[in-house]
ModelCIF file with pLDDT and N, C-alpha, C, O atoms, coordinates in Angstrom:
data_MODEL
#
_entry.id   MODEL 
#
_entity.id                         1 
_entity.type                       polymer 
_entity.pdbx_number_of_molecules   1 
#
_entity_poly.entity_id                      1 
_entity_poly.type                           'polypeptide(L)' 
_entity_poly.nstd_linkage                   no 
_entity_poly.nstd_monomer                   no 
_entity_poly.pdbx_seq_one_letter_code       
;(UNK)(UNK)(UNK)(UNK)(UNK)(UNK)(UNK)(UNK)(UNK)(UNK)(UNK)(UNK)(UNK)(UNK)(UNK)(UNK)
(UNK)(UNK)(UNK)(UNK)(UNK)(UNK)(UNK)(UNK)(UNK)(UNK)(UNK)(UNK)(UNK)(UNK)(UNK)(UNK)
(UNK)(UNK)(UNK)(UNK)(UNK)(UNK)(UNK)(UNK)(UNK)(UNK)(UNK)(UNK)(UNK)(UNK)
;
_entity_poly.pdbx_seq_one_letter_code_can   XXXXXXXXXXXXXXXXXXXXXXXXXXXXXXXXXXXXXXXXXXXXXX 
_entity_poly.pdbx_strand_id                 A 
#
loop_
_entity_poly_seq.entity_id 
_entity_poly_seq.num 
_entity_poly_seq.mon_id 
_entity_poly_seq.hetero 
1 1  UNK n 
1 2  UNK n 
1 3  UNK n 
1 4  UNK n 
1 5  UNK n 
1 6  UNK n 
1 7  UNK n 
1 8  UNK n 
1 9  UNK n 
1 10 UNK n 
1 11 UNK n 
1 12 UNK n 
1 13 UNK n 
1 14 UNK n 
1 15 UNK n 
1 16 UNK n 
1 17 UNK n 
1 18 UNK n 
1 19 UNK n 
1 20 UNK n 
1 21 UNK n 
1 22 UNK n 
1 23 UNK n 
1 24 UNK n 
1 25 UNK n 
1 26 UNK n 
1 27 UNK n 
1 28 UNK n 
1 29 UNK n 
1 30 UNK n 
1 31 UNK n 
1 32 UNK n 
1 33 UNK n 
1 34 UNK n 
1 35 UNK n 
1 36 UNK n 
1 37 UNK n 
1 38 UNK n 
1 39 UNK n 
1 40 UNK n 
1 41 UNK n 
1 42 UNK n 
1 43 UNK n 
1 44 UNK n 
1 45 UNK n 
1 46 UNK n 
#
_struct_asym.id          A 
_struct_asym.entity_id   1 
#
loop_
_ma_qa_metric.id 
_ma_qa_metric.mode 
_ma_qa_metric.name 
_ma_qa_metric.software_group_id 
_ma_qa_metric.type 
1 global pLDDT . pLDDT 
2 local  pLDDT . pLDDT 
#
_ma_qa_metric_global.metric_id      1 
_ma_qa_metric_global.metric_value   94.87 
_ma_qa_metric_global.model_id       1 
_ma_qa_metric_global.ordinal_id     1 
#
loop_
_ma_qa_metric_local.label_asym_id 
_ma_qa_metric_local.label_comp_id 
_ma_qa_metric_local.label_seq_id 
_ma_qa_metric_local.metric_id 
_ma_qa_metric_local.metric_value 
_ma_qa_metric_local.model_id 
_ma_qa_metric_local.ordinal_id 
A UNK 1  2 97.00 1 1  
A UNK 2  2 97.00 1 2  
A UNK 3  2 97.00 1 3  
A UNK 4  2 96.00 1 4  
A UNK 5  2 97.00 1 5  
A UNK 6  2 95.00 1 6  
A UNK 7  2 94.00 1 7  
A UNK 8  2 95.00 1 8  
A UNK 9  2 93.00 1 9  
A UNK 10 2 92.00 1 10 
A UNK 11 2 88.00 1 11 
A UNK 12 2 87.00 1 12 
A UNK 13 2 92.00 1 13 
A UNK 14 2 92.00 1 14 
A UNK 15 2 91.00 1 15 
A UNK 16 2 93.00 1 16 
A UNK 17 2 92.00 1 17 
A UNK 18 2 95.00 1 18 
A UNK 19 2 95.00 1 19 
A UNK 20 2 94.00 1 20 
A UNK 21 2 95.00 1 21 
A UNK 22 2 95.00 1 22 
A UNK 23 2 96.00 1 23 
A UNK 24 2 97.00 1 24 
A UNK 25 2 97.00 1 25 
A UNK 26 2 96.00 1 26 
A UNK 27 2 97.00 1 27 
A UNK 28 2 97.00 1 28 
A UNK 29 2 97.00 1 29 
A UNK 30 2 97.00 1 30 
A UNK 31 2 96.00 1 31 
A UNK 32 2 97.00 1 32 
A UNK 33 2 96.00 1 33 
A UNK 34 2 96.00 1 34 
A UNK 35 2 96.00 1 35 
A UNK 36 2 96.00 1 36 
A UNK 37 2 97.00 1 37 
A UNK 38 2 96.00 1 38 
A UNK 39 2 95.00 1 39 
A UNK 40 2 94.00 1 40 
A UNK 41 2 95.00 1 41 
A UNK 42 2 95.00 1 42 
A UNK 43 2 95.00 1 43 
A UNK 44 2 95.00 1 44 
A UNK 45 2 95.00 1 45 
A UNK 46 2 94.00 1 46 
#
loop_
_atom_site.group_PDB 
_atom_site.id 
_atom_site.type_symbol 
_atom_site.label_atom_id 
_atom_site.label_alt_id 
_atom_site.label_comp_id 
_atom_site.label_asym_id 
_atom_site.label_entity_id 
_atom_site.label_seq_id 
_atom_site.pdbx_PDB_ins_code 
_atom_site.Cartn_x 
_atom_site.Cartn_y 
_atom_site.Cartn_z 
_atom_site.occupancy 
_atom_site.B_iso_or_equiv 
_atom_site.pdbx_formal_charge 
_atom_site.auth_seq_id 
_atom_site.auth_comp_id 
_atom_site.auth_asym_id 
_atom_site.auth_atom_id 
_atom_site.pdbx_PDB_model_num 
ATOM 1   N N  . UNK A 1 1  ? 64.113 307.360 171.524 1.00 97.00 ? 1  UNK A N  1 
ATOM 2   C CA . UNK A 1 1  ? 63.109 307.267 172.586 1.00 97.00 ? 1  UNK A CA 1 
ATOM 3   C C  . UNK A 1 1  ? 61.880 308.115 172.269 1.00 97.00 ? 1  UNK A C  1 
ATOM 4   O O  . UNK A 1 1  ? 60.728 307.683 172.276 1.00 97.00 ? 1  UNK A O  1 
ATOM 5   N N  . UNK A 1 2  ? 62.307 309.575 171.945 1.00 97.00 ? 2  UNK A N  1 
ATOM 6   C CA . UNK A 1 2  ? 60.908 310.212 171.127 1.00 97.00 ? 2  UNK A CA 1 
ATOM 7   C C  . UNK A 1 2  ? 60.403 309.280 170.348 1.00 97.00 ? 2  UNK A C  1 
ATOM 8   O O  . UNK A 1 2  ? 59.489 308.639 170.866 1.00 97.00 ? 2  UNK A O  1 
ATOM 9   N N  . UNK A 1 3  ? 60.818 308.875 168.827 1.00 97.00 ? 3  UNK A N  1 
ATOM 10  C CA . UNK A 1 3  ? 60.021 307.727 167.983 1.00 97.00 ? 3  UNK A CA 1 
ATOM 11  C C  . UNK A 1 3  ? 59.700 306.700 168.643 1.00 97.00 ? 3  UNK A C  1 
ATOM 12  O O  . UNK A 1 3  ? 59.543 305.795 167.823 1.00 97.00 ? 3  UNK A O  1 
ATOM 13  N N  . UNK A 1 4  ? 59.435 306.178 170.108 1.00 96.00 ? 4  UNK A N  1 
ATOM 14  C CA . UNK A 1 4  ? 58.827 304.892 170.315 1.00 96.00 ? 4  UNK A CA 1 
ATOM 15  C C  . UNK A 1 4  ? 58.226 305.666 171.578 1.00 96.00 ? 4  UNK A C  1 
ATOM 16  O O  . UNK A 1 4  ? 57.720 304.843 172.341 1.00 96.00 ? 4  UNK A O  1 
ATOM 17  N N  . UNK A 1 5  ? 58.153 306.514 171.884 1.00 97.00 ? 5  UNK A N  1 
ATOM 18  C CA . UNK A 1 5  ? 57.209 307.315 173.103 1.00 97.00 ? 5  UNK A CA 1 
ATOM 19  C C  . UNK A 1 5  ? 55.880 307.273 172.656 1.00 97.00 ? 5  UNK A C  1 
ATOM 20  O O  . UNK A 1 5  ? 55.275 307.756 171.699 1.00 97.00 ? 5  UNK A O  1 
ATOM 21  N N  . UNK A 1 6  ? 55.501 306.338 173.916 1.00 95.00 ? 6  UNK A N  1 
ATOM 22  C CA . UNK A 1 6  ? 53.593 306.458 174.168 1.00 95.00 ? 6  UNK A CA 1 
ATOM 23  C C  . UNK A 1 6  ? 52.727 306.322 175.739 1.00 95.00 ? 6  UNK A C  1 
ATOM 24  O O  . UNK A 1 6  ? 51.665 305.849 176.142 1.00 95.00 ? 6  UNK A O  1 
ATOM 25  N N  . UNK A 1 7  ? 53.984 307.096 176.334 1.00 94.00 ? 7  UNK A N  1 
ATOM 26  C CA . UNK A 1 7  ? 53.421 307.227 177.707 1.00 94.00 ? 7  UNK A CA 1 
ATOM 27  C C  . UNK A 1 7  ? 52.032 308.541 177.726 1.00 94.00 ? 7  UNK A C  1 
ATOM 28  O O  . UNK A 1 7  ? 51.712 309.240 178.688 1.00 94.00 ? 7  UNK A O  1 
ATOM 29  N N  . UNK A 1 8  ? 51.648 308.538 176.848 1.00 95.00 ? 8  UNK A N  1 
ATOM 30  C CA . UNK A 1 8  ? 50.372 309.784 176.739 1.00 95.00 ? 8  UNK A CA 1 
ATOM 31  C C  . UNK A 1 8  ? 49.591 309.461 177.650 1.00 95.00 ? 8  UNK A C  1 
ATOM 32  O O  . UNK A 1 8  ? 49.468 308.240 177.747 1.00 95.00 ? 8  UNK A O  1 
ATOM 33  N N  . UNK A 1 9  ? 48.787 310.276 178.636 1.00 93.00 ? 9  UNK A N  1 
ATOM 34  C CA . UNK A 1 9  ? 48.041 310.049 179.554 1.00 93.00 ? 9  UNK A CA 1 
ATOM 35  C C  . UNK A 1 9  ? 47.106 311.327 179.260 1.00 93.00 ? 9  UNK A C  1 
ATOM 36  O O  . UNK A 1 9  ? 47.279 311.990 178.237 1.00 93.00 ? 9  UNK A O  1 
ATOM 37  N N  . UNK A 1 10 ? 46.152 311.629 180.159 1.00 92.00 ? 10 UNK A N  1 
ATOM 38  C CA . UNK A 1 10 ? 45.320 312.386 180.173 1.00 92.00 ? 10 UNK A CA 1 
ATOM 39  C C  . UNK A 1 10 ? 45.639 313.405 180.877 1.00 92.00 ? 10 UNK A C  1 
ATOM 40  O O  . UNK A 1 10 ? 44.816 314.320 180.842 1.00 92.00 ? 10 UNK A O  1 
ATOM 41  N N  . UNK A 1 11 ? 46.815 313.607 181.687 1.00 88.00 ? 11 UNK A N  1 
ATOM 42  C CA . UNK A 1 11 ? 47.477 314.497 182.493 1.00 88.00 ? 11 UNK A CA 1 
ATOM 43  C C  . UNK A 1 11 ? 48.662 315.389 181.752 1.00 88.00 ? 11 UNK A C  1 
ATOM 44  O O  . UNK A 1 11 ? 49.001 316.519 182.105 1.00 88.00 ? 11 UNK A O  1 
ATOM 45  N N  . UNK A 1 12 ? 49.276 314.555 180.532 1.00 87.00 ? 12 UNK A N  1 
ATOM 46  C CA . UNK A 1 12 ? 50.622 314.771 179.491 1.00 87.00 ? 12 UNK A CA 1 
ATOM 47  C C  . UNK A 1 12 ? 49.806 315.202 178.152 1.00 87.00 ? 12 UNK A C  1 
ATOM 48  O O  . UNK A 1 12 ? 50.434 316.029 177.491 1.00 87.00 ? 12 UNK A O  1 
ATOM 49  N N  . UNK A 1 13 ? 48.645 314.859 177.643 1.00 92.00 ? 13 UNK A N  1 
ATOM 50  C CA . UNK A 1 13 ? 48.086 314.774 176.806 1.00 92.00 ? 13 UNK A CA 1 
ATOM 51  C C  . UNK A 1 13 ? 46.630 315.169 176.793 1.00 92.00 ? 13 UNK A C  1 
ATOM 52  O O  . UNK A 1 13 ? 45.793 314.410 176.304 1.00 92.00 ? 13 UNK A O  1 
ATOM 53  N N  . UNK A 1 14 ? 46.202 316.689 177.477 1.00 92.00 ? 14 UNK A N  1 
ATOM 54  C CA . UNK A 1 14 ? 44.864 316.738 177.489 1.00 92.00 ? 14 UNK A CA 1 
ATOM 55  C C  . UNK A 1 14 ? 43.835 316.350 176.387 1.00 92.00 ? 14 UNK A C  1 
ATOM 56  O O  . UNK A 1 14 ? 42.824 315.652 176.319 1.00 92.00 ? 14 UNK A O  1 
ATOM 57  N N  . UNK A 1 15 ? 44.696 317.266 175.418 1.00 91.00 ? 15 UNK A N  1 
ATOM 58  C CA . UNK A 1 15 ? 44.098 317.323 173.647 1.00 91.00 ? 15 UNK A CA 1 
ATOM 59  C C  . UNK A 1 15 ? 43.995 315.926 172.896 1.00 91.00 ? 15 UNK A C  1 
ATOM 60  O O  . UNK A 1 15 ? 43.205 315.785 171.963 1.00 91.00 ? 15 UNK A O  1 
ATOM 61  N N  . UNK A 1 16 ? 44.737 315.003 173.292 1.00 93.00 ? 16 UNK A N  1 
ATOM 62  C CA . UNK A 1 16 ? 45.413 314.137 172.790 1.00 93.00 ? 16 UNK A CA 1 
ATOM 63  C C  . UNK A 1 16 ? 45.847 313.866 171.612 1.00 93.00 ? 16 UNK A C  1 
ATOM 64  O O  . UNK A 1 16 ? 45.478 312.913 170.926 1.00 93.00 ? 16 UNK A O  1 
ATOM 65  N N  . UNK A 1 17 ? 46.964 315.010 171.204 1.00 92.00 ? 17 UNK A N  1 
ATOM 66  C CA . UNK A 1 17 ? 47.455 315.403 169.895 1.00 92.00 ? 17 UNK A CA 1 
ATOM 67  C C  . UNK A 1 17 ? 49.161 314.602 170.087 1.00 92.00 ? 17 UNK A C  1 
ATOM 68  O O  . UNK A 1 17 ? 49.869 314.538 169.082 1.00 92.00 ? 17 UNK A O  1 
ATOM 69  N N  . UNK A 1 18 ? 49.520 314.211 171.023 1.00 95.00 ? 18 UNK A N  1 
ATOM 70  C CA . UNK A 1 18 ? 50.528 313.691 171.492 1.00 95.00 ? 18 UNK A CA 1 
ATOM 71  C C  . UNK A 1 18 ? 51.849 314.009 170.508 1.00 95.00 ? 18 UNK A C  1 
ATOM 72  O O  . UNK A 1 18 ? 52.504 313.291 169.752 1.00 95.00 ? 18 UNK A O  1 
ATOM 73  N N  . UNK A 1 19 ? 51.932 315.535 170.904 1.00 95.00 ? 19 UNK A N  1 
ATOM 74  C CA . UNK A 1 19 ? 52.867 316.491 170.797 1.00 95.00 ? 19 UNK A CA 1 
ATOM 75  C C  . UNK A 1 19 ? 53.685 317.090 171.559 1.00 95.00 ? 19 UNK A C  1 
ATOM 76  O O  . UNK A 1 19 ? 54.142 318.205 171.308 1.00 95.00 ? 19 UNK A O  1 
ATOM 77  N N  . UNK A 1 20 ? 54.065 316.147 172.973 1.00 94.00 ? 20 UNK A N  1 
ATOM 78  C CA . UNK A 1 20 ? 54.405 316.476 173.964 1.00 94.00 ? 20 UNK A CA 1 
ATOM 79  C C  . UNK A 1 20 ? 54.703 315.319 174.913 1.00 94.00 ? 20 UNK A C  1 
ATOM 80  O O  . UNK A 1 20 ? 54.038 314.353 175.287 1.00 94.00 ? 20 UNK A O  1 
ATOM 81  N N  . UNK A 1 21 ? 56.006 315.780 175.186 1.00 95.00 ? 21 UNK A N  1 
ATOM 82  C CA . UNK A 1 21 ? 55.871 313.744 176.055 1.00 95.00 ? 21 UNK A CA 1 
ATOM 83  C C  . UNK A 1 21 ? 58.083 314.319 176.978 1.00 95.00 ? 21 UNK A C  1 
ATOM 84  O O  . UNK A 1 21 ? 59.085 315.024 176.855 1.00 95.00 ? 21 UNK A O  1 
ATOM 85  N N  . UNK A 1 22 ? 57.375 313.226 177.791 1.00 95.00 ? 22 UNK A N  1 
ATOM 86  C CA . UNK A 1 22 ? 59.206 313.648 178.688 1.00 95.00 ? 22 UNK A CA 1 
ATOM 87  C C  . UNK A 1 22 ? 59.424 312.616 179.213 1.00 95.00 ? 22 UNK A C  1 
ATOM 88  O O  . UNK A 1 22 ? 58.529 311.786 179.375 1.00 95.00 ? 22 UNK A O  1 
ATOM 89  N N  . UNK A 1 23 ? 61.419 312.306 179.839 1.00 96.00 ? 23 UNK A N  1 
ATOM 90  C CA . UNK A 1 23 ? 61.581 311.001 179.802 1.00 96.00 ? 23 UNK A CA 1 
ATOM 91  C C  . UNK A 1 23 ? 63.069 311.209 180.127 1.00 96.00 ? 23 UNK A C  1 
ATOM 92  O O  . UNK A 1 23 ? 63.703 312.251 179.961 1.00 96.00 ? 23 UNK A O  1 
ATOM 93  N N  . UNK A 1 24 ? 63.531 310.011 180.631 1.00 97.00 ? 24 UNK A N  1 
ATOM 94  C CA . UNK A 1 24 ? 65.060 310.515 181.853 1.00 97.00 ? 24 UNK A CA 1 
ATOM 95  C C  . UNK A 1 24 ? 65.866 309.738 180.391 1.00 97.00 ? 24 UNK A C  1 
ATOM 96  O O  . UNK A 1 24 ? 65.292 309.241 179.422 1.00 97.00 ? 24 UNK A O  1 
ATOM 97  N N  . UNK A 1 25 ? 66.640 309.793 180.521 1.00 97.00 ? 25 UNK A N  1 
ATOM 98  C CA . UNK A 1 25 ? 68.212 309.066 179.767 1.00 97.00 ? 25 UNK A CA 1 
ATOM 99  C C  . UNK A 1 25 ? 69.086 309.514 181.082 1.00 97.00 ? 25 UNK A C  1 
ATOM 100 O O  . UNK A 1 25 ? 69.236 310.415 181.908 1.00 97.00 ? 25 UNK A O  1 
ATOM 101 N N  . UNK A 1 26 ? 69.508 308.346 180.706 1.00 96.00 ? 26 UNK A N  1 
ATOM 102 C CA . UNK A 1 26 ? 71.371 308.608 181.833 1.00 96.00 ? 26 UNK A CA 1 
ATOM 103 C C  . UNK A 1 26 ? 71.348 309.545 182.672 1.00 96.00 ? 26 UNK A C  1 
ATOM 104 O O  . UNK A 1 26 ? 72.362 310.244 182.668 1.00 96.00 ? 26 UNK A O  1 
ATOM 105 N N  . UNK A 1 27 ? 70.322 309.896 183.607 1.00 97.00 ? 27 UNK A N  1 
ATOM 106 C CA . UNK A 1 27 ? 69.704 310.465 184.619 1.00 97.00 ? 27 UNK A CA 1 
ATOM 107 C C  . UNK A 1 27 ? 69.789 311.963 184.385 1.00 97.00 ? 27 UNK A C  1 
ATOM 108 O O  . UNK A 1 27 ? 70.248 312.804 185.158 1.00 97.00 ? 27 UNK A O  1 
ATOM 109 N N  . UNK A 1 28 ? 69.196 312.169 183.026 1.00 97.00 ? 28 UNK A N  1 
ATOM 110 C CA . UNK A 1 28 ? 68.988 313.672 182.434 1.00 97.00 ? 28 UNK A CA 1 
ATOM 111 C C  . UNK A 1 28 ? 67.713 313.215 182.005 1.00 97.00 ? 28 UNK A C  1 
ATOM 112 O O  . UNK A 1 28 ? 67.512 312.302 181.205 1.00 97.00 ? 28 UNK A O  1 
ATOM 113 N N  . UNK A 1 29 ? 66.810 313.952 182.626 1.00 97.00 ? 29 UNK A N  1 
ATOM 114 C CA . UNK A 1 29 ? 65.257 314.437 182.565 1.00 97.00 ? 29 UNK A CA 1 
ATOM 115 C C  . UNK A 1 29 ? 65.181 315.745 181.067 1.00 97.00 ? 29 UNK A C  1 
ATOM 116 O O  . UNK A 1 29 ? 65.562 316.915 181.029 1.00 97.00 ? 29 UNK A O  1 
ATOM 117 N N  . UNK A 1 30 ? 64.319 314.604 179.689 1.00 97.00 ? 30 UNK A N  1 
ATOM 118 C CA . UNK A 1 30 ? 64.135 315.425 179.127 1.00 97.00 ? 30 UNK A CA 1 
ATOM 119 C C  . UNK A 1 30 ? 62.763 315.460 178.209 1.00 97.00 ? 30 UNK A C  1 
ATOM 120 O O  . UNK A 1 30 ? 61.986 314.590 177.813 1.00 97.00 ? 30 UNK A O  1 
ATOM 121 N N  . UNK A 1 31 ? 62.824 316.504 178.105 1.00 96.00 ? 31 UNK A N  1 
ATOM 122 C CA . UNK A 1 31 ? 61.535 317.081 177.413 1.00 96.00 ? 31 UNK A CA 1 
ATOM 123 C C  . UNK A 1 31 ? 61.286 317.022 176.110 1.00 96.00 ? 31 UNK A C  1 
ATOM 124 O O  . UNK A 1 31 ? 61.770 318.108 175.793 1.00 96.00 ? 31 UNK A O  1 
ATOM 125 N N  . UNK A 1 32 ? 60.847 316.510 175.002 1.00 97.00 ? 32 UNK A N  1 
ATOM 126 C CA . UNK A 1 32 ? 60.423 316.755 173.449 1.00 97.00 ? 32 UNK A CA 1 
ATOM 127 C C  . UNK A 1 32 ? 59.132 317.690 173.149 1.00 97.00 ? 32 UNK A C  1 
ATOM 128 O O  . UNK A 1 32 ? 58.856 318.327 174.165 1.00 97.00 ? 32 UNK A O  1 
ATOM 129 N N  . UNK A 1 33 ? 58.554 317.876 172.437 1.00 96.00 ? 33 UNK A N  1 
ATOM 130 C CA . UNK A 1 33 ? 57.453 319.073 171.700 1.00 96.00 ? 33 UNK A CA 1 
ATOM 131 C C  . UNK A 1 33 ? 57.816 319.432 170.391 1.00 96.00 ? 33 UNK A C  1 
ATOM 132 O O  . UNK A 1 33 ? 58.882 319.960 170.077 1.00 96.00 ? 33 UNK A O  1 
ATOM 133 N N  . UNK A 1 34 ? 56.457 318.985 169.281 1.00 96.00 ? 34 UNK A N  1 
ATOM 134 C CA . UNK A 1 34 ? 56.174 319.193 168.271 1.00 96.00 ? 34 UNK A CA 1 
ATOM 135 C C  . UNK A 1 34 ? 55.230 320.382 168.047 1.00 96.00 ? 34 UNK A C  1 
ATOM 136 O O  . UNK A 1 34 ? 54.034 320.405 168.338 1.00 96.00 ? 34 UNK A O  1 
ATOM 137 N N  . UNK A 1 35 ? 56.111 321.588 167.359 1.00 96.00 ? 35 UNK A N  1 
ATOM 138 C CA . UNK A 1 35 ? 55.638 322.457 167.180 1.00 96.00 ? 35 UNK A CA 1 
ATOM 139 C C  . UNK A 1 35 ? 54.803 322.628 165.472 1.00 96.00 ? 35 UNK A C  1 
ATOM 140 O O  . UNK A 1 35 ? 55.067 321.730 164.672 1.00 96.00 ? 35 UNK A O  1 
ATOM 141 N N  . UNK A 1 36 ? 53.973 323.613 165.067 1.00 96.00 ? 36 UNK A N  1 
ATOM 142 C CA . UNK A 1 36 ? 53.619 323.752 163.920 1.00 96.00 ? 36 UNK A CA 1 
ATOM 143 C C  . UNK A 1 36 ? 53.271 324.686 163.170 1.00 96.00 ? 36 UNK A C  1 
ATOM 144 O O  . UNK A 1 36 ? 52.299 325.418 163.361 1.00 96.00 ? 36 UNK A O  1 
ATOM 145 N N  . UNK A 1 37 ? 54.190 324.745 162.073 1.00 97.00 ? 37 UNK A N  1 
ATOM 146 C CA . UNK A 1 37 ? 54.297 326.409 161.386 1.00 97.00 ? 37 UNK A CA 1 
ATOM 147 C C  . UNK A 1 37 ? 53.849 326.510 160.330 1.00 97.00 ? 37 UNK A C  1 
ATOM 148 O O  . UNK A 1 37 ? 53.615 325.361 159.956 1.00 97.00 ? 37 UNK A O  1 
ATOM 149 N N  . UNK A 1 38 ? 53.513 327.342 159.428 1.00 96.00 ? 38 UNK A N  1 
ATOM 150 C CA . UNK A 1 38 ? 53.369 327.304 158.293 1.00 96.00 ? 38 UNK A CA 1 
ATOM 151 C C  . UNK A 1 38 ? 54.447 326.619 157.065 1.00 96.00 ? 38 UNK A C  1 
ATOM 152 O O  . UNK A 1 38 ? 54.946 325.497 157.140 1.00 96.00 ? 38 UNK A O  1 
ATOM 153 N N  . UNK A 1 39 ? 54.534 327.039 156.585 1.00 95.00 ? 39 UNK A N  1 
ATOM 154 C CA . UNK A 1 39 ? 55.128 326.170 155.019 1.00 95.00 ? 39 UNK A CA 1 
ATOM 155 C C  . UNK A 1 39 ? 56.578 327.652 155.144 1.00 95.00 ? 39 UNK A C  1 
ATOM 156 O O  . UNK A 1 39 ? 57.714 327.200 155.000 1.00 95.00 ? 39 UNK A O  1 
ATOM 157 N N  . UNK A 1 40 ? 56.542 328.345 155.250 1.00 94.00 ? 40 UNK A N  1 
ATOM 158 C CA . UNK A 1 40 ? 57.316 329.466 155.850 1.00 94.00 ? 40 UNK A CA 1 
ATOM 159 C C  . UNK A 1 40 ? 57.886 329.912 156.942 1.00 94.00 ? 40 UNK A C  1 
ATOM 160 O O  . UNK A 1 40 ? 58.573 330.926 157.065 1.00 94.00 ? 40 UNK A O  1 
ATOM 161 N N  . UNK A 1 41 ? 57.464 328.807 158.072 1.00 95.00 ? 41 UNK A N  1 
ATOM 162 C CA . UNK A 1 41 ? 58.295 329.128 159.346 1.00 95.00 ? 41 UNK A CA 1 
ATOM 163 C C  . UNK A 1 41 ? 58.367 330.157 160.091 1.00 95.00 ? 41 UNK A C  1 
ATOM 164 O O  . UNK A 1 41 ? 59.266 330.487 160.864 1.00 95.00 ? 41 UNK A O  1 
ATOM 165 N N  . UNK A 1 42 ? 56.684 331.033 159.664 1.00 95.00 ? 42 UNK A N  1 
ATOM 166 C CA . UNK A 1 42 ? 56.730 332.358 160.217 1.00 95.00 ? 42 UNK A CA 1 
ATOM 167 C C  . UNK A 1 42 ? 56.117 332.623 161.085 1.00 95.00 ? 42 UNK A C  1 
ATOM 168 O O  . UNK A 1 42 ? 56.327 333.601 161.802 1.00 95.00 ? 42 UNK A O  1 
ATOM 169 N N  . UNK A 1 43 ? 54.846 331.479 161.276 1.00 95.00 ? 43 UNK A N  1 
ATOM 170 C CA . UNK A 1 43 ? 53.854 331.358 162.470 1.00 95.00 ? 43 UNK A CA 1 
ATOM 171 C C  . UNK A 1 43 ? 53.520 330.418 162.190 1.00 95.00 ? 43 UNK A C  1 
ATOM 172 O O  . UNK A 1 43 ? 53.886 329.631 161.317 1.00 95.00 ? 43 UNK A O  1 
ATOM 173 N N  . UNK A 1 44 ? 51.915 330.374 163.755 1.00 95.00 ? 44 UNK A N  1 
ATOM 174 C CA . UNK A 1 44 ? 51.743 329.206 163.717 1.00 95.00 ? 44 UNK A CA 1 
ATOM 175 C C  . UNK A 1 44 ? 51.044 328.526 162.269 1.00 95.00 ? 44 UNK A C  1 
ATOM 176 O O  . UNK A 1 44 ? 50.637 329.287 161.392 1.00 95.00 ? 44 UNK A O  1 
ATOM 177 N N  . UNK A 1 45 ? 50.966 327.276 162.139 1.00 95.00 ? 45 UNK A N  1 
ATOM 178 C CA . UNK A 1 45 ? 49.965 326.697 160.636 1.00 95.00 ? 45 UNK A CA 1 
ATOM 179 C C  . UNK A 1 45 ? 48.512 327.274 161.022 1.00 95.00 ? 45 UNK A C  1 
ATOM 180 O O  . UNK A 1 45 ? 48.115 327.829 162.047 1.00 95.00 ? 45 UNK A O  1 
ATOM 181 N N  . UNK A 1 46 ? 47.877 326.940 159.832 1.00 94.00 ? 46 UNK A N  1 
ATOM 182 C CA . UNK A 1 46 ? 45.913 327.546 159.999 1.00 94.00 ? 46 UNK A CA 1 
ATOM 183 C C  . UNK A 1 46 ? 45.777 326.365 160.366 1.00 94.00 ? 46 UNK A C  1 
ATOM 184 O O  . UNK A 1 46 ? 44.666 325.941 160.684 1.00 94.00 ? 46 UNK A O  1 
#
């Protein structure tokens, strides 16, 4: 359901980097987010 999510709106998606998106299954409300680190996993990327 993440890989075919494109409910992006302007309310879910200010930036519209659509790194962020939520969605029920089997009446569990859930959340995804793509985070981004360096090549090292130590912070965020430049």
């Amino acid at each position: 359901l993440v890989q075919r999510f494109e409910d992006f709106t302007p309310d879910n998606d200010p930036h519209r980097e659509h790194d962020f998106g939520s969605f029920t299954l089997r009446g569990h409300k859930l959340f995804w987010k793509i985070d981004y680190y360096d090549k090292a996993c130590e912070c965020g990327s430049e």
